[in-house]
N, C-alpha and C. Protein backbone atom coordinates (compact mmCIF):
# COMPACT_ATOMS: atom_id res chain seq x y z
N UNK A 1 2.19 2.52 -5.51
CA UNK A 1 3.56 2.92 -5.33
C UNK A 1 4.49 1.88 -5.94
N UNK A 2 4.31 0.81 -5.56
CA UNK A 2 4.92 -0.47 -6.14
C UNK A 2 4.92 -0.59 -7.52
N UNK A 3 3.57 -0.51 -8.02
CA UNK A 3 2.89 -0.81 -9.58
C UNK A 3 4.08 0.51 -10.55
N UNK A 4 4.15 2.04 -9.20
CA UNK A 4 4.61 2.97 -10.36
C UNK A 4 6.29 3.18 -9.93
N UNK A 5 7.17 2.02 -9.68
CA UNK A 5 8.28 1.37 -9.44
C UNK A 5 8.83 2.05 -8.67
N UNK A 6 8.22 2.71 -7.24
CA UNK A 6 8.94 3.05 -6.33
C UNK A 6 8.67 4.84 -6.41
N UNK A 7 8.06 4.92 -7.44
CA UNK A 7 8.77 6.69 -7.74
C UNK A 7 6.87 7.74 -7.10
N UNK A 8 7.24 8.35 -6.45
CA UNK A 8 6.30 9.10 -5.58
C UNK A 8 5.52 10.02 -6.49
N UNK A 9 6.22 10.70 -6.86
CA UNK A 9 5.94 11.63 -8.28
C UNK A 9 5.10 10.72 -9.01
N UNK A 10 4.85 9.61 -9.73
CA UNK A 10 4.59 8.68 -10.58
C UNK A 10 3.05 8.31 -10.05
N UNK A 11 3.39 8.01 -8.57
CA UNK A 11 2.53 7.28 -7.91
C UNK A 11 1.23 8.23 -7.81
N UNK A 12 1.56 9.48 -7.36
CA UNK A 12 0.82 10.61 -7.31
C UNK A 12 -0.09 11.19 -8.40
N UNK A 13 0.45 10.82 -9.57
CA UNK A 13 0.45 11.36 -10.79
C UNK A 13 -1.06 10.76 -11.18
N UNK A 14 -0.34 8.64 -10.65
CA UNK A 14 -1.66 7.83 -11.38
C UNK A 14 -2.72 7.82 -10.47
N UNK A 15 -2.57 8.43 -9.03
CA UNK A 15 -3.72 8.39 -7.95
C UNK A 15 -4.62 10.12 -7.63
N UNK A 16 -4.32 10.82 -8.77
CA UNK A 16 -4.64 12.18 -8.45
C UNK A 16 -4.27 12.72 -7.44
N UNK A 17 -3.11 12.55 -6.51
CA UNK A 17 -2.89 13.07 -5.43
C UNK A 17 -1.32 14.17 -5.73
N UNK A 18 -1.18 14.86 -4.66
CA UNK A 18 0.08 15.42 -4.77
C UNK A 18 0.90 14.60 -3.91
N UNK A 19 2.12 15.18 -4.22
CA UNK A 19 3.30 14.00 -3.97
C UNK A 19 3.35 14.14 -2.48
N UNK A 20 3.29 15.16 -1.78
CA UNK A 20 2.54 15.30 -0.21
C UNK A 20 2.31 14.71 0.06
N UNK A 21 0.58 14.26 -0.80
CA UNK A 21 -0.25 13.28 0.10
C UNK A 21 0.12 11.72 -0.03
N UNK A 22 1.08 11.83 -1.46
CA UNK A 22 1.77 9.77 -0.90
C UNK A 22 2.37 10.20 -0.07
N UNK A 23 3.41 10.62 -0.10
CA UNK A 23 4.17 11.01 1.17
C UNK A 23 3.88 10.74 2.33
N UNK A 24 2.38 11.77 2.61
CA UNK A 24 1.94 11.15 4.11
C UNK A 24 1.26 10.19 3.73
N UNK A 25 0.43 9.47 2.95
CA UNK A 25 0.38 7.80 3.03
C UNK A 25 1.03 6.75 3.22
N UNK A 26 2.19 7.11 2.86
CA UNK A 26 3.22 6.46 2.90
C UNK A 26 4.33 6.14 4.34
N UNK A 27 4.03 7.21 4.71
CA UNK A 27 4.31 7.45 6.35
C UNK A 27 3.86 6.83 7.63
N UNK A 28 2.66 7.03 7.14
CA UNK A 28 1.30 6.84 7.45
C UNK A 28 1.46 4.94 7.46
N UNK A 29 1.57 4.26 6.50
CA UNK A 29 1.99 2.90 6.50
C UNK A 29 3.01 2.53 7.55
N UNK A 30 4.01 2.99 7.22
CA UNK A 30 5.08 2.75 8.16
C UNK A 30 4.60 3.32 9.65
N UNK A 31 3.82 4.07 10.44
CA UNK A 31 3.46 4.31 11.34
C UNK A 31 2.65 3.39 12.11
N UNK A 32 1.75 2.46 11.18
CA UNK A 32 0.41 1.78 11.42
C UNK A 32 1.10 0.19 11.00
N UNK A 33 2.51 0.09 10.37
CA UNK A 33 2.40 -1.51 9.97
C UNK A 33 3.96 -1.63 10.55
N UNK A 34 4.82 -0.81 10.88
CA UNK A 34 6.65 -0.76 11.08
C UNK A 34 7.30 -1.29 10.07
N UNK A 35 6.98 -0.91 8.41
CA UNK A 35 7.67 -1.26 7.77
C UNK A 35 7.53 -0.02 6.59
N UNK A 36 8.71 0.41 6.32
CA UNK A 36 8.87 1.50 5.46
C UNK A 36 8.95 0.73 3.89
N UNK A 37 8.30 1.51 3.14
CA UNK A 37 8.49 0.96 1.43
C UNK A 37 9.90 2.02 0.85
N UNK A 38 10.70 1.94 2.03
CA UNK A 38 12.13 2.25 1.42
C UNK A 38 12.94 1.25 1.94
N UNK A 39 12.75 0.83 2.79
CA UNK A 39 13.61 -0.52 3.45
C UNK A 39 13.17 -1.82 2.39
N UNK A 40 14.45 -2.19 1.71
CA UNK A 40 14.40 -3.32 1.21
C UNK A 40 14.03 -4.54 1.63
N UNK A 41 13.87 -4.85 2.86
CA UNK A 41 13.60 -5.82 3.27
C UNK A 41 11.94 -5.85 4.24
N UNK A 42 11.64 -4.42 3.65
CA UNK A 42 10.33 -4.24 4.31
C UNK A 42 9.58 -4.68 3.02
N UNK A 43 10.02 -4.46 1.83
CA UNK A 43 9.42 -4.47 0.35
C UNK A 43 8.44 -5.54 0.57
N UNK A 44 8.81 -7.08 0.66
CA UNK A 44 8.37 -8.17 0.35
C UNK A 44 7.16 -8.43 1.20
N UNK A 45 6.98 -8.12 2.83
CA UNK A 45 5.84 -8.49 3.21
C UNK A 45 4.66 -7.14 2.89
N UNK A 46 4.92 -6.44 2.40
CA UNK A 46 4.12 -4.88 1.57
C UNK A 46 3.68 -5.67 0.36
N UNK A 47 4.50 -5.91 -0.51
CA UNK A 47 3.72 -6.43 -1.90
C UNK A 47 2.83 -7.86 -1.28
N UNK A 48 3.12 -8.37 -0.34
CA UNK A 48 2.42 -9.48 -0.02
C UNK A 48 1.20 -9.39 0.70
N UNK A 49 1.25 -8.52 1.76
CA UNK A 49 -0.11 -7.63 1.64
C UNK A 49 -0.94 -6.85 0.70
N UNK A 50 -0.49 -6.48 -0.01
CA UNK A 50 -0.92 -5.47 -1.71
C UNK A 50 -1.69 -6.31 -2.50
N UNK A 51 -0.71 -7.73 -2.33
CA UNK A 51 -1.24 -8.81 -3.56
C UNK A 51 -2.43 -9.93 -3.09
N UNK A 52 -2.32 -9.86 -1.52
CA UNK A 52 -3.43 -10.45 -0.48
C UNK A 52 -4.50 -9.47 -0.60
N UNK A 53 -4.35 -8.14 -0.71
CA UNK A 53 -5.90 -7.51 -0.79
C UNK A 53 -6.14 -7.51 -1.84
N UNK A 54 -5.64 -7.61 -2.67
CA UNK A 54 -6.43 -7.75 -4.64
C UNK A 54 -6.56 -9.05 -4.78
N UNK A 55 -6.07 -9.87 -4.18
CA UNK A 55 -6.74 -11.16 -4.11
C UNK A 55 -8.30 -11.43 -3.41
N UNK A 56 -8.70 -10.92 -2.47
CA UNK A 56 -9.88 -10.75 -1.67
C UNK A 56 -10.44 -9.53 -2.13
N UNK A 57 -9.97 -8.67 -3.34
CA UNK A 57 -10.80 -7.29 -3.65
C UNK A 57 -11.09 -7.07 -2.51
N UNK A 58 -10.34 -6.25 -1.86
CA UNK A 58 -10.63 -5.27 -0.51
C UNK A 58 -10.10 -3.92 -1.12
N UNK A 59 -10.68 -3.53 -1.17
CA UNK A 59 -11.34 -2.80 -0.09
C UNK A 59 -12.96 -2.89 -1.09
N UNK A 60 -12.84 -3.04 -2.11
CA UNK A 60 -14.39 -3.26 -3.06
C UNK A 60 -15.44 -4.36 -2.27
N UNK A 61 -14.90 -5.07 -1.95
CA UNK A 61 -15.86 -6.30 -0.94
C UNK A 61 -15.75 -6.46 0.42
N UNK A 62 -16.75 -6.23 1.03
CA UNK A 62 -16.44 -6.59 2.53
C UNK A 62 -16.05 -8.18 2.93
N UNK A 63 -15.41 -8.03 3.87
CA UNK A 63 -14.39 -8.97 4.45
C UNK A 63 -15.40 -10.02 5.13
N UNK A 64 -15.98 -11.12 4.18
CA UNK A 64 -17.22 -11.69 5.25
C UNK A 64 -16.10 -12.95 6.22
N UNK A 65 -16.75 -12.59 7.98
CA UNK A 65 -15.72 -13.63 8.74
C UNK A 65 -17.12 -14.52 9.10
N UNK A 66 -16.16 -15.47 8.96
CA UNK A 66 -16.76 -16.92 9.13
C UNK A 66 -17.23 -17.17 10.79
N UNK A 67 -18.41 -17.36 11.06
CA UNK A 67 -18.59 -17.90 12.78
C UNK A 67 -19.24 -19.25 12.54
N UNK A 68 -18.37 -20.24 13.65
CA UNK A 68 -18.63 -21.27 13.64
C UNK A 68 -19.90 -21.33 14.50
């Protein structure tokens, strides 16, 4: 959504989905995290999560947790 600058249509386009289903993904975020990717000030901790899971390739690699 971010990568296709906000635009749903766009986003849909590059994820094979219909604009519906960002829609309810997108909803769906804001339901599960309280931050909408229309609120400007929700933007920054979203791309910071976005850019934290492509940093750790998640969802491609499992999340190994460390036990002491």
């Amino acid at each position: 959504y971010f990568d296709a600058g906000g635009n749903t249509a766009e986003t849909a386009r590059r994820l094979h989905l219909s604009v519906r289903a960002v829609g309810y993904r997108l909803e769906r975020i804001h339901q599960l995290t309280g931050y909408s990717v229309s609120d400007p000030e929700a933007q920054l901790p979203l791309h910071v999560a976005v850019a934290g899971a492509r940093l750790l390739n998640w969802p491609d690699e499992a999340l190994a947790l460390e036990s002491d």
